[in-house]
Protein backbone atom coordinates (compact mmCIF):
# COMPACT_ATOMS: atom_id res chain seq x y z
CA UNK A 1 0.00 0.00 0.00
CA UNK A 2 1.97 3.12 -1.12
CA UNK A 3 -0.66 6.39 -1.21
CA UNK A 4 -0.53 10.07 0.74
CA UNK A 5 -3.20 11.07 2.90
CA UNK A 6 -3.78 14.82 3.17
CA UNK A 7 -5.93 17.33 5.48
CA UNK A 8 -6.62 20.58 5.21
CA UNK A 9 -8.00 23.09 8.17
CA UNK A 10 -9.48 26.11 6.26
CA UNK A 11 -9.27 29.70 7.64
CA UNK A 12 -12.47 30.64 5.51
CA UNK A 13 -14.09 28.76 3.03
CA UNK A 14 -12.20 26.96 1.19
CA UNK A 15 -8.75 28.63 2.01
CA UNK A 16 -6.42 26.72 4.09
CA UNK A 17 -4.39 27.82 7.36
CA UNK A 18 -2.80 24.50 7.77
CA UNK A 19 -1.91 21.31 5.69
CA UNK A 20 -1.23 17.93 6.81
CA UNK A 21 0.28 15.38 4.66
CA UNK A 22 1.44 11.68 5.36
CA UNK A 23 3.37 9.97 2.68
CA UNK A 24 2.77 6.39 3.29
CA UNK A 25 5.43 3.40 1.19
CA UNK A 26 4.19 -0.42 1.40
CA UNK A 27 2.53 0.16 4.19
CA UNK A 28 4.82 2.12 6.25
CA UNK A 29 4.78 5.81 7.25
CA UNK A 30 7.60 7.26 5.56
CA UNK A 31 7.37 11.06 5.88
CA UNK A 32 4.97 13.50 7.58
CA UNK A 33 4.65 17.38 6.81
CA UNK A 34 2.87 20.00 8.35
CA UNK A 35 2.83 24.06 8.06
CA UNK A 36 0.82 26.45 8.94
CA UNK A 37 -0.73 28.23 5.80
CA UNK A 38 -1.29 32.39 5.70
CA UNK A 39 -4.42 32.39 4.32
CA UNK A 40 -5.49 35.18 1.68
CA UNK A 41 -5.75 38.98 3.46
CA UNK A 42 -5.30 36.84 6.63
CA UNK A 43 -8.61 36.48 7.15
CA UNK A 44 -10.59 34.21 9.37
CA UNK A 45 -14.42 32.80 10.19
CA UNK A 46 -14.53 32.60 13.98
CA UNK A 47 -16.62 29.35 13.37
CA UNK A 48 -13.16 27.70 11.86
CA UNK A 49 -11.63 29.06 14.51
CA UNK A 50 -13.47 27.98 17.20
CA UNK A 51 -13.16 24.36 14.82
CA UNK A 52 -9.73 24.14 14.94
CA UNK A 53 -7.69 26.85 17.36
CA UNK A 54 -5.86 28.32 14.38
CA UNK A 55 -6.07 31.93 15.28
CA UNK A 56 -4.86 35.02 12.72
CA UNK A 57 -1.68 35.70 15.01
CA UNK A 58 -0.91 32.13 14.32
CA UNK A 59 -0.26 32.65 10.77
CA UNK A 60 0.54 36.44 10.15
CA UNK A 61 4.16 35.53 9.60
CA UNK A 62 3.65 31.84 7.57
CA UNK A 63 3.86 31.40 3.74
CA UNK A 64 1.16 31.81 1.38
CA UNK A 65 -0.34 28.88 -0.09
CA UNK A 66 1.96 29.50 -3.21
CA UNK A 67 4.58 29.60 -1.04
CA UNK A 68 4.18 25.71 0.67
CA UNK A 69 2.96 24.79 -3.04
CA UNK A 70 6.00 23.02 -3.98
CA UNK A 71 6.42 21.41 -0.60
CA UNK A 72 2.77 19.83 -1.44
CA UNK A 73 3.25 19.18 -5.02
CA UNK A 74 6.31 16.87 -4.38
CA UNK A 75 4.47 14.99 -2.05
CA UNK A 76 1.19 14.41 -4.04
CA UNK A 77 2.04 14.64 -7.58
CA UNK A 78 1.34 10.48 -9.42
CA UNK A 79 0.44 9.66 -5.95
CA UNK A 80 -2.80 8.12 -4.98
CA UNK A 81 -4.59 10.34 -2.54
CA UNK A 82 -6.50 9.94 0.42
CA UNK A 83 -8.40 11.84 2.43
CA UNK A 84 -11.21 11.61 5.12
CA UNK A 85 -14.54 13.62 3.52
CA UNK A 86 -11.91 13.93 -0.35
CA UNK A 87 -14.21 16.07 -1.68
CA UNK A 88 -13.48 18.96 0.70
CA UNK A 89 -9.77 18.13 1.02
CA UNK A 90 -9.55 18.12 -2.76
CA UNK A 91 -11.76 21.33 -3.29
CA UNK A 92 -9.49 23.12 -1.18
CA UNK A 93 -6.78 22.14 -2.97
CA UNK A 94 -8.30 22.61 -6.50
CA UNK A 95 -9.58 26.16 -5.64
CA UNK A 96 -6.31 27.09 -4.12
CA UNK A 97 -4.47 26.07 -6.78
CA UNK A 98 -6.27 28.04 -9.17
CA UNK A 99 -6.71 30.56 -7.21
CA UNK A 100 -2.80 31.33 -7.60
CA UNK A 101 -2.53 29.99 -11.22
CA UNK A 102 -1.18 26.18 -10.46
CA UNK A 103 -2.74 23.69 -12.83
CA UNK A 104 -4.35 21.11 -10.94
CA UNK A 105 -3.57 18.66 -13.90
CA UNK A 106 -0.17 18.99 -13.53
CA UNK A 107 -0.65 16.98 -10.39
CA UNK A 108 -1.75 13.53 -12.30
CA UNK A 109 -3.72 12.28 -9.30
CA UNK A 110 -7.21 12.25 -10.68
CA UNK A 111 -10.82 13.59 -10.60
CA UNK A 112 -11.44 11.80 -7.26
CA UNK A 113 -9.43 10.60 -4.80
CA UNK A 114 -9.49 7.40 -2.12
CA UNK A 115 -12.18 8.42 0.75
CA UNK A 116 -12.08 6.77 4.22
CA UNK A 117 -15.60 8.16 4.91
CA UNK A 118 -16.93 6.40 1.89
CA UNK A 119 -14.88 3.37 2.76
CA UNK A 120 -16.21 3.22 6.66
CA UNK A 121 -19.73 3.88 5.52
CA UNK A 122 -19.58 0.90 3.07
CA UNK A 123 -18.43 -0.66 5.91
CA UNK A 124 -21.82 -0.17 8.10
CA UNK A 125 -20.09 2.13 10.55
CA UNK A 126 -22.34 5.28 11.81
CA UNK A 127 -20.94 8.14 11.94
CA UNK A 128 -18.72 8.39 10.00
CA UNK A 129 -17.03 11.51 11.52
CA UNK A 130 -12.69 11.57 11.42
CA UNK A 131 -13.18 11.08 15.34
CA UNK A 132 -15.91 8.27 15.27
CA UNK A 133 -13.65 6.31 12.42
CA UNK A 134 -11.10 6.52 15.07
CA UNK A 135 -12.23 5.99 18.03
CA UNK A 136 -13.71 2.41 16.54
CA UNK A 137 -10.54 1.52 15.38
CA UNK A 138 -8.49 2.63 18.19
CA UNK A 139 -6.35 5.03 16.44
CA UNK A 140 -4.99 8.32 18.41
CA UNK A 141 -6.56 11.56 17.19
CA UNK A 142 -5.67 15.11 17.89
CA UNK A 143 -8.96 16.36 15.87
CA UNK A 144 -8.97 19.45 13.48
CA UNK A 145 -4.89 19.42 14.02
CA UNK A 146 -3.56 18.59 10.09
CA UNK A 147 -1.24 16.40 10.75
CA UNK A 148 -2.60 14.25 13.15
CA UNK A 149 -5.86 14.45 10.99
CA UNK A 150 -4.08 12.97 7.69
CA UNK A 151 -2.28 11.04 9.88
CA UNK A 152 -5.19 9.02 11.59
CA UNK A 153 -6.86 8.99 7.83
CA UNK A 154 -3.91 6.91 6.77
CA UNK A 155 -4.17 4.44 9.84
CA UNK A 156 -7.30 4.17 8.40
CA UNK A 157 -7.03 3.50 5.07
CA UNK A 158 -4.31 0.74 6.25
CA UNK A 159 -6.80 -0.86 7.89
CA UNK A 160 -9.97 -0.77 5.13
């Protein structure tokens, strides 16, 4: 099983303050990157902050999302990709990438990507929440912090 699991925590929307990404080699954990993202104008929903604990201060100083770009391209592009809930994982992505004028394509990892919530519900587990998936399995969550988040969504997969 060689794939990368990813997870975003957005500031507002669909713009990200933090990424989370666990590159994962015949079954093994072999790298794990997080950053803190400055989102656009630095601007924040308190309901994703209240979510997740990221606050503005947090990320006045970090790179733009163009800026950790490359650091996420290397670890995604021709990789399979997992995520818990991939459609908002990969939205964020997608929009942020266009939003600064990367070409999604140029990734080569495909319209949709491997879901664990899809996987869990197939499975006849209820909820299917990041948290609920984990606590069934017995794998240790810090929720709505990235890199425990793709972290635990790897565990996961590794176990489907």
């Amino acid at each position: 099983m060689t794939f990368t699991a990813i997870d975003f925590e957005t500031a507002t929307s669909f713009h990200p303050c933090s990424v989370g990404i666990v590159t994962v080699e015949n079954g093994v954990i072999t790298d794990e990157f997080v950053t803190l993202i400055k989102p656009p104008n630095n601007v924040y929903s308190p309901f994703t902050i209240q979510v997740h604990g990221i606050y503005p201060r947090d990320t006045v100083n970090e790179k733009s999302f163009a800026q950790v770009y490359p650091e996420i391209k290397k670890r995604l592009q021709n990789k399979v990709v997992v995520a818990h809930n991939e459609s908002f994982d990969r939205n964020v992505l997608i929009k942020s990438m266009a939003l600064y004028g990367f070409d999604y394509q140029e990734l080569n990892i495909g319209i949709r990507w491997e879901c664990t919530v899809k996987i869990y519900k197939a499975k006849g587990l209820k909820p299917t929440k990041l948290s609920d998936c984990c606590r069934a399995m017995n794998i240790k969550l810090n929720h709505h912090e990235a890199l425990s988040d793709a972290r635990a969504c790897a565990k996961l997969y590794l176990l489907k």
